[in-house]
C-alpha atoms as a PDB file:
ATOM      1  CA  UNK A   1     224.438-188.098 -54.825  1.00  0.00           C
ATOM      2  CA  UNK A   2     224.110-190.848 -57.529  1.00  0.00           C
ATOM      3  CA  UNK A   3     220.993-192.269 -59.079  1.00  0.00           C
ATOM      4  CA  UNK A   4     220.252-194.505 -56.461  1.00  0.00           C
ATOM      5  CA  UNK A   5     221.099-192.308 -53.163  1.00  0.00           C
ATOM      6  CA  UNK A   6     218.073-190.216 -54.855  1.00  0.00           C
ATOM      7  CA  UNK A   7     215.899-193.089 -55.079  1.00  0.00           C
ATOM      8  CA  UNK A   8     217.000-194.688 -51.362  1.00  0.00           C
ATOM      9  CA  UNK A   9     216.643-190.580 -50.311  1.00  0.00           C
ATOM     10  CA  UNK A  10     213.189-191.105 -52.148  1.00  0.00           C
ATOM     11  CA  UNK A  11     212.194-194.534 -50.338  1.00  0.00           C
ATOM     12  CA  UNK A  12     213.142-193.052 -47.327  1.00  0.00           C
ATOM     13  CA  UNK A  13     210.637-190.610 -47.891  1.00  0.00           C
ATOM     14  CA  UNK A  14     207.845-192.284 -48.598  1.00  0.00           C
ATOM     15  CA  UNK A  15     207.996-194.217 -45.482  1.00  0.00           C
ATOM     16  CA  UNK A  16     204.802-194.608 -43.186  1.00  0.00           C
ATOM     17  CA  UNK A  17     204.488-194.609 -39.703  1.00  0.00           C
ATOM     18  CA  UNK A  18     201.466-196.837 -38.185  1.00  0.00           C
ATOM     19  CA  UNK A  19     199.954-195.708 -34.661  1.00  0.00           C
ATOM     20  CA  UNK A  20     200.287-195.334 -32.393  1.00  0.00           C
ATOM     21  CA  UNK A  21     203.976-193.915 -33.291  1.00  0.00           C
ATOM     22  CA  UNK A  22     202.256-192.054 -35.920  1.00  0.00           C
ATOM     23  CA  UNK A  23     200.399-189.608 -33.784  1.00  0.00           C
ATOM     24  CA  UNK A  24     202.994-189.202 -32.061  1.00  0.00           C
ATOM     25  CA  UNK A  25     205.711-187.838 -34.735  1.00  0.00           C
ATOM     26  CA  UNK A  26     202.530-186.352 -36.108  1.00  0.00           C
ATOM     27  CA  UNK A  27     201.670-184.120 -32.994  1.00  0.00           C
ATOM     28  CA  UNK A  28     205.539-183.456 -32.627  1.00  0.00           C
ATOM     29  CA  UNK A  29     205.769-182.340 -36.209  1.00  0.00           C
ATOM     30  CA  UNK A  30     203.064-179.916 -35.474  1.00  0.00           C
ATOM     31  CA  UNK A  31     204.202-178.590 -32.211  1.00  0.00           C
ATOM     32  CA  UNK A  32     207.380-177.802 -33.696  1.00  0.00           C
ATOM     33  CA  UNK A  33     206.113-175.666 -36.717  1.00  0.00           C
ATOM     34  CA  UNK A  34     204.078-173.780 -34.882  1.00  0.00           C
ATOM     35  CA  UNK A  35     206.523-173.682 -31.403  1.00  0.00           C
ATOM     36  CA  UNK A  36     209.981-173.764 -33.274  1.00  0.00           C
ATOM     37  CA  UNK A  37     212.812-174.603 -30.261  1.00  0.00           C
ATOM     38  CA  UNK A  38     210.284-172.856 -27.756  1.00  0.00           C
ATOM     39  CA  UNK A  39     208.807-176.770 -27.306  1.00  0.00           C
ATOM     40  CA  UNK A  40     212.809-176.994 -25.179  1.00  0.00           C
ATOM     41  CA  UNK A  41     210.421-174.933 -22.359  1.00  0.00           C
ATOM     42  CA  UNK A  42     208.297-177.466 -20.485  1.00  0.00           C
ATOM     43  CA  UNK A  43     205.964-174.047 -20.233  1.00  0.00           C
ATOM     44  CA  UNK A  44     205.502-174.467 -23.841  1.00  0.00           C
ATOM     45  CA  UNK A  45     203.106-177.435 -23.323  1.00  0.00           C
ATOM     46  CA  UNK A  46     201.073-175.175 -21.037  1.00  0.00           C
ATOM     47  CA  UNK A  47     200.781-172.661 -23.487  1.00  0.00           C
ATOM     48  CA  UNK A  48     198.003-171.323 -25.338  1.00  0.00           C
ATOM     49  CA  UNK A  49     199.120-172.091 -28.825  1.00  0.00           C
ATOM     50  CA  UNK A  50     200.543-175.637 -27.942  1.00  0.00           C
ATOM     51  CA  UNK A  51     197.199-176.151 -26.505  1.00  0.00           C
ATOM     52  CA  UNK A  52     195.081-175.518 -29.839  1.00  0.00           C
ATOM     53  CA  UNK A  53     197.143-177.069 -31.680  1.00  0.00           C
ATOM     54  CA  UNK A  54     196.784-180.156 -29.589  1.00  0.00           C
ATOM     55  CA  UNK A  55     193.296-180.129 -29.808  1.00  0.00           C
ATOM     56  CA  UNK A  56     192.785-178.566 -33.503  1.00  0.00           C
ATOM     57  CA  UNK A  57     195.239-181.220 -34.732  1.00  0.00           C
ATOM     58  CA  UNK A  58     194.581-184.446 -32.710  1.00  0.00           C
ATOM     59  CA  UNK A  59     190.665-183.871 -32.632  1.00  0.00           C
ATOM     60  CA  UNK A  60     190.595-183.069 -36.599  1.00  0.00           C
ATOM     61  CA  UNK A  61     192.039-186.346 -37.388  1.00  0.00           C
ATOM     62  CA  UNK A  62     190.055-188.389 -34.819  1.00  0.00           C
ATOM     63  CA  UNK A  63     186.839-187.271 -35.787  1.00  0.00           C
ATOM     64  CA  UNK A  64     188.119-189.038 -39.509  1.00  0.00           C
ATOM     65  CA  UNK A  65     188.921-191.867 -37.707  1.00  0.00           C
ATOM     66  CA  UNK A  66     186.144-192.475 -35.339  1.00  0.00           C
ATOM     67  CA  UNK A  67     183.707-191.383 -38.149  1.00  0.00           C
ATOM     68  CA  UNK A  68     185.196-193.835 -40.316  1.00  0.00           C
ATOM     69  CA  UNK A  69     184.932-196.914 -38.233  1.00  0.00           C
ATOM     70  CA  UNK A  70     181.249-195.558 -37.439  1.00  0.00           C
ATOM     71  CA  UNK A  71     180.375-196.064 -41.033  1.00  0.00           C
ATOM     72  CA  UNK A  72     181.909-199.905 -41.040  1.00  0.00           C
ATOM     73  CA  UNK A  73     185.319-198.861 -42.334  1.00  0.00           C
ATOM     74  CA  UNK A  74     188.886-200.429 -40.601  1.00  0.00           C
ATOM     75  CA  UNK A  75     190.939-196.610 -40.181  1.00  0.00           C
ATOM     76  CA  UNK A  76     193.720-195.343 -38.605  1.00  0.00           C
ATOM     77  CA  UNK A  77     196.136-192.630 -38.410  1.00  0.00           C
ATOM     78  CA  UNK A  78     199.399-193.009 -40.831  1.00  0.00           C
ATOM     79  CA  UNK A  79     202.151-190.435 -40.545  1.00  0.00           C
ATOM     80  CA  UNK A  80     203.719-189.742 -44.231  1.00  0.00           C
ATOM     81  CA  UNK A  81     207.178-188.911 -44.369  1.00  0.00           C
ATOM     82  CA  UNK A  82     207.497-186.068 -46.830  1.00  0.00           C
ATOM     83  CA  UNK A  83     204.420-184.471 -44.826  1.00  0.00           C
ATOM     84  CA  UNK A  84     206.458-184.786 -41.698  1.00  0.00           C
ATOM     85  CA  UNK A  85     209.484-183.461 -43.135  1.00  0.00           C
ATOM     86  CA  UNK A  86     207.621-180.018 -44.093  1.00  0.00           C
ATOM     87  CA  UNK A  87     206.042-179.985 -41.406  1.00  0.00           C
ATOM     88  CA  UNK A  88     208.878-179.612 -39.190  1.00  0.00           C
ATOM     89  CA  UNK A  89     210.751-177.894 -41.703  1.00  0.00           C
ATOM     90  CA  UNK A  90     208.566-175.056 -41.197  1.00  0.00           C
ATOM     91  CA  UNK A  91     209.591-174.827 -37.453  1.00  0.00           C
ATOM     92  CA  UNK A  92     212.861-173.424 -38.762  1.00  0.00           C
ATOM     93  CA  UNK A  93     211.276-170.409 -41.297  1.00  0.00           C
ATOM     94  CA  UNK A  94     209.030-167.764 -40.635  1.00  0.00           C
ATOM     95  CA  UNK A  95     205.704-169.028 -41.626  1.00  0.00           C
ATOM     96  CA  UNK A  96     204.294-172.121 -40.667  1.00  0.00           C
ATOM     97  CA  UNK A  97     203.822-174.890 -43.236  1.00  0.00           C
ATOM     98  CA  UNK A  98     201.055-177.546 -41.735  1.00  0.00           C
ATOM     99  CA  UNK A  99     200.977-179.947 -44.972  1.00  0.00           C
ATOM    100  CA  UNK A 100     199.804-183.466 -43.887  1.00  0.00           C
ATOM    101  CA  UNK A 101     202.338-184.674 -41.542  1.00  0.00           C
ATOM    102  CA  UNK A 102     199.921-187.744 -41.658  1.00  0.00           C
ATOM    103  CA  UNK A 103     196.375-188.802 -43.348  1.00  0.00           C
ATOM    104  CA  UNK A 104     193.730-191.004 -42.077  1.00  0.00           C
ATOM    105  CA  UNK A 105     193.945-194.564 -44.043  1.00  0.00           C
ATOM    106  CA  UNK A 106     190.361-195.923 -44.044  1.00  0.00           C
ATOM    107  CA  UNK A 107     189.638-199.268 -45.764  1.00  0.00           C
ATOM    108  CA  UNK A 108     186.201-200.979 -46.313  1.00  0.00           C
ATOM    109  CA  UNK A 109     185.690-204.227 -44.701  1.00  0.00           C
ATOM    110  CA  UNK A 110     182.235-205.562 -45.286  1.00  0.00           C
ATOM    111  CA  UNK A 111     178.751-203.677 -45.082  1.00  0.00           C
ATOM    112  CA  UNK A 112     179.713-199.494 -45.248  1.00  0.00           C
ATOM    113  CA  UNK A 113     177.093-196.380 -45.032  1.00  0.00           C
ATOM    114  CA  UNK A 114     176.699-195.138 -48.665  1.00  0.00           C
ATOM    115  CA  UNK A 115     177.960-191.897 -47.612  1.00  0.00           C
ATOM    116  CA  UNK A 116     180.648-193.183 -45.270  1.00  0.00           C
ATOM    117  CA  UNK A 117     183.419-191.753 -47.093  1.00  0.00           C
ATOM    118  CA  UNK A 118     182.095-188.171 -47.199  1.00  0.00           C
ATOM    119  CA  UNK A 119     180.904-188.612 -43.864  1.00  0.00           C
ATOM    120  CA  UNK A 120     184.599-189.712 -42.710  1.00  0.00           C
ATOM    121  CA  UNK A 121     186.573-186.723 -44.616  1.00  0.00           C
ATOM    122  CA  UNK A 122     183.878-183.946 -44.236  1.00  0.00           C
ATOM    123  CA  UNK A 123     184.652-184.422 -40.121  1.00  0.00           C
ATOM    124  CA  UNK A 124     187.547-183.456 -39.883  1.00  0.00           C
ATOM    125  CA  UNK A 125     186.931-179.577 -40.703  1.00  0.00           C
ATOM    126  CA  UNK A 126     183.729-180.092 -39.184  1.00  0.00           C
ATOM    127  CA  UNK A 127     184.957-180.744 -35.833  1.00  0.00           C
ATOM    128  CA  UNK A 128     187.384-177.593 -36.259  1.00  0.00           C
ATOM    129  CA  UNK A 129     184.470-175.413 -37.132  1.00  0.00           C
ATOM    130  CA  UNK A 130     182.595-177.090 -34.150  1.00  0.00           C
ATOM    131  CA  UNK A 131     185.570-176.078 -31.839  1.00  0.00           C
ATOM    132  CA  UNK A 132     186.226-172.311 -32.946  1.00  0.00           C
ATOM    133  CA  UNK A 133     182.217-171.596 -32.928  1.00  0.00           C
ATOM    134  CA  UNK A 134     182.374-173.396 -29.030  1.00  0.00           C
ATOM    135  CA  UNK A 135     185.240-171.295 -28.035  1.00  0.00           C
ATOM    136  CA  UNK A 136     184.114-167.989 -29.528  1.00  0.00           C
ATOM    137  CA  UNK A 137     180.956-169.148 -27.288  1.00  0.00           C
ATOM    138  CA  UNK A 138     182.783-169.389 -24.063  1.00  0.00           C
ATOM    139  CA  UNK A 139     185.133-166.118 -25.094  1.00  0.00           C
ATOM    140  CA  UNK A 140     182.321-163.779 -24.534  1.00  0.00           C
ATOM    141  CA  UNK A 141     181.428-165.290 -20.722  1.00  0.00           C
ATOM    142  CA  UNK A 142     185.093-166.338 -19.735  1.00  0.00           C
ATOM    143  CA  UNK A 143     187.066-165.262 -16.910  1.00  0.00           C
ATOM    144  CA  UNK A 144     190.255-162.887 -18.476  1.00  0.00           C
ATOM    145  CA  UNK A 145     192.729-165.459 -17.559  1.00  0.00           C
ATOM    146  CA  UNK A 146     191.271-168.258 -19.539  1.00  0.00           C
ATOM    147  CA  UNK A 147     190.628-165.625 -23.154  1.00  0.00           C
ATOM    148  CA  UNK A 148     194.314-166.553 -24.681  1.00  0.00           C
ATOM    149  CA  UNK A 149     193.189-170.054 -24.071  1.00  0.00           C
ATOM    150  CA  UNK A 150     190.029-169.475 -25.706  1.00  0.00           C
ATOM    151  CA  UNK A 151     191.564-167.088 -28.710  1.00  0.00           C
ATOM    152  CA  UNK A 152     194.396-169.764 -29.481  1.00  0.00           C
ATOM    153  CA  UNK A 153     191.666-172.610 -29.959  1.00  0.00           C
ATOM    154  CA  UNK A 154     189.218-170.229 -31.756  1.00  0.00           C
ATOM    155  CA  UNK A 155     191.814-168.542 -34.263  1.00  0.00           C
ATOM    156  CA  UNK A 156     194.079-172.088 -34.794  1.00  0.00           C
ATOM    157  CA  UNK A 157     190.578-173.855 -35.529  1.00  0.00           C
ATOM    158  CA  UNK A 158     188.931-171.665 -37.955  1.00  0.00           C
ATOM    159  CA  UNK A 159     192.521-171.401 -39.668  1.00  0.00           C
ATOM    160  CA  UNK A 160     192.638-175.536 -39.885  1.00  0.00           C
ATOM    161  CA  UNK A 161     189.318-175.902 -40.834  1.00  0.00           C
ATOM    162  CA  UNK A 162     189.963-173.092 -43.650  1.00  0.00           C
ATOM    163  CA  UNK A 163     193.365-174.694 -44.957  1.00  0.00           C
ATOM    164  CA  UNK A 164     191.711-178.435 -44.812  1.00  0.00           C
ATOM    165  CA  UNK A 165     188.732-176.961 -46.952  1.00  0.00           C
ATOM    166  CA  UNK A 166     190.485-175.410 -49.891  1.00  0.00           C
ATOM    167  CA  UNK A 167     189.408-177.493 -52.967  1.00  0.00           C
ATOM    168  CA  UNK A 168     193.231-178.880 -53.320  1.00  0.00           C
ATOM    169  CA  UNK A 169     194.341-182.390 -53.613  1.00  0.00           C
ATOM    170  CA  UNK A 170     194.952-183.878 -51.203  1.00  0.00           C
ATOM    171  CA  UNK A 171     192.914-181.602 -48.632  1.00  0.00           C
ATOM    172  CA  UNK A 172     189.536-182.398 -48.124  1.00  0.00           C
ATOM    173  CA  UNK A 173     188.093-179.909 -49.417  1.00  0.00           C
ATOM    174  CA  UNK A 174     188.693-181.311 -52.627  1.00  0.00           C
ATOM    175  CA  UNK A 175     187.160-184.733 -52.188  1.00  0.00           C
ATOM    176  CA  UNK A 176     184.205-182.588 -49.957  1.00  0.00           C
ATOM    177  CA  UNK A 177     183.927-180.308 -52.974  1.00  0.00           C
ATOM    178  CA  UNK A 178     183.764-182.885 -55.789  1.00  0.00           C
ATOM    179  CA  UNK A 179     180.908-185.157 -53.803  1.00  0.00           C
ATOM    180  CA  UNK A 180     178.696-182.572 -52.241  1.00  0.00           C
ATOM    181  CA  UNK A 181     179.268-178.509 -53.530  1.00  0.00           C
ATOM    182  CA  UNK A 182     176.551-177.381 -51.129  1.00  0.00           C
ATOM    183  CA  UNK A 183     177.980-179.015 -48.316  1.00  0.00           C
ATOM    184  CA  UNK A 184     181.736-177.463 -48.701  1.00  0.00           C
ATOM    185  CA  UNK A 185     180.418-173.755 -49.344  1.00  0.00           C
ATOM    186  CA  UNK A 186     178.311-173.900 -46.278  1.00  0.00           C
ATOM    187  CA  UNK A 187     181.626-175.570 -44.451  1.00  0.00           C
ATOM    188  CA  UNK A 188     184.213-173.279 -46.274  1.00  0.00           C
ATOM    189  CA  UNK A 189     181.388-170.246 -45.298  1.00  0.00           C
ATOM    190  CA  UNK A 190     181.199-171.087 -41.796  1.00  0.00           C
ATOM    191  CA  UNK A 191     185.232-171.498 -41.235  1.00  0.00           C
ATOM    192  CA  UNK A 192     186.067-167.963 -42.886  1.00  0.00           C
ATOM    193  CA  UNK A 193     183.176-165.968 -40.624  1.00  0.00           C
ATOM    194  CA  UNK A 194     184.984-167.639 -37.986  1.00  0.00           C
ATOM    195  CA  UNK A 195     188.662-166.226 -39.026  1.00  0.00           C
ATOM    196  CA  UNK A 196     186.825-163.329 -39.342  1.00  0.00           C
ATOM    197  CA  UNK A 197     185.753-162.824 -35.535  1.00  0.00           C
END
């Protein structure tokens, strides 16, 4: 491949996807890391891990959205190509590779909160912490059949809310940690006690 098949492989890349398209190849990307050619089975929808997932990814990125246009910012949900493309990769290898199939795009417009920003990127992991600590809740008053349910979301939450919080560009932990220390150890705190259970 010459010079410029590199850079048109490159553009290519860098492509991104507005919604709602975006959440779609975003959720698909997912699926398919963590449910390989099992996501072929209709059952696989109905499954516990396709389940969390659903809600650990879709509800993490929401509450950045929703958050965001709380605090007087435009936002939506972008899917980024080279995310994408490991993300679905890691369908096809033994360990699972979640590495932004897609980020939040939030732009100011007008009046914004102060803290609107931190508000925005701290809910994400916030709303995964919320989740686990609501499911491992429920897990100790739950019927048997619902407890894989109620294991998936509790163990795939605590794990996303870990990941999103490890002070790394361009996870949120790192913008969380560099804005508010306190807040991210008490996050970061809270998400491994979770793994833990």
């Amino acid at each position: 491949m010459g010079y410029g098949g590199f850079r048109s492989f490159d553009r290519m890349l860098s492509i991104e996807i507005e919604e709602p398209l975006s959440w779609v190849l975003g959720l698909a990307a997912v699926a398919f890391a963590w449910g390989s050619w099992d996501i072929l089975n209709p059952r696989f929808f109905v499954s516990p891990d396709f389940v969390a997932v659903f809600l650990g990814f879709v509800l993490h990125e929401a509450a950045h959205k929703l958050v965001a246009i709380r605090m007087g910012m435009k936002s939506e949900f972008i899917a980024y190509g080279p995310g994408l493309l490991i993300t679905f990769l890691s369908g096809l290898v033994p360990f699972i590779i979640v590495l932004a199939p897609g980020y939040v795009r939030s732009i100011h417009t007008g009046w914004t909160h102060p803290k609107g920003f931190l508000y925005s990127v701290a809910a994400g992991p916030a709303v995964n912490i919320a989740i686990a600590l609501g499911a491992a809740i429920i897990l100790q008053f739950s019927p048997a059949y619902m407890a894989a349910y109620l294991r998936a979301i509790l163990d795939l939450n605590a794990w996303f809310a870990f990941f999103n919080l490890l002070p790394v560009p361009p996870l949120d932990g790192s913008r969380i940690f560099r804005v508010t220390p306190t807040w991210w150890v008490v996050m970061l705190v809270s998400s491994i006690l979770l793994l833990a259970l």
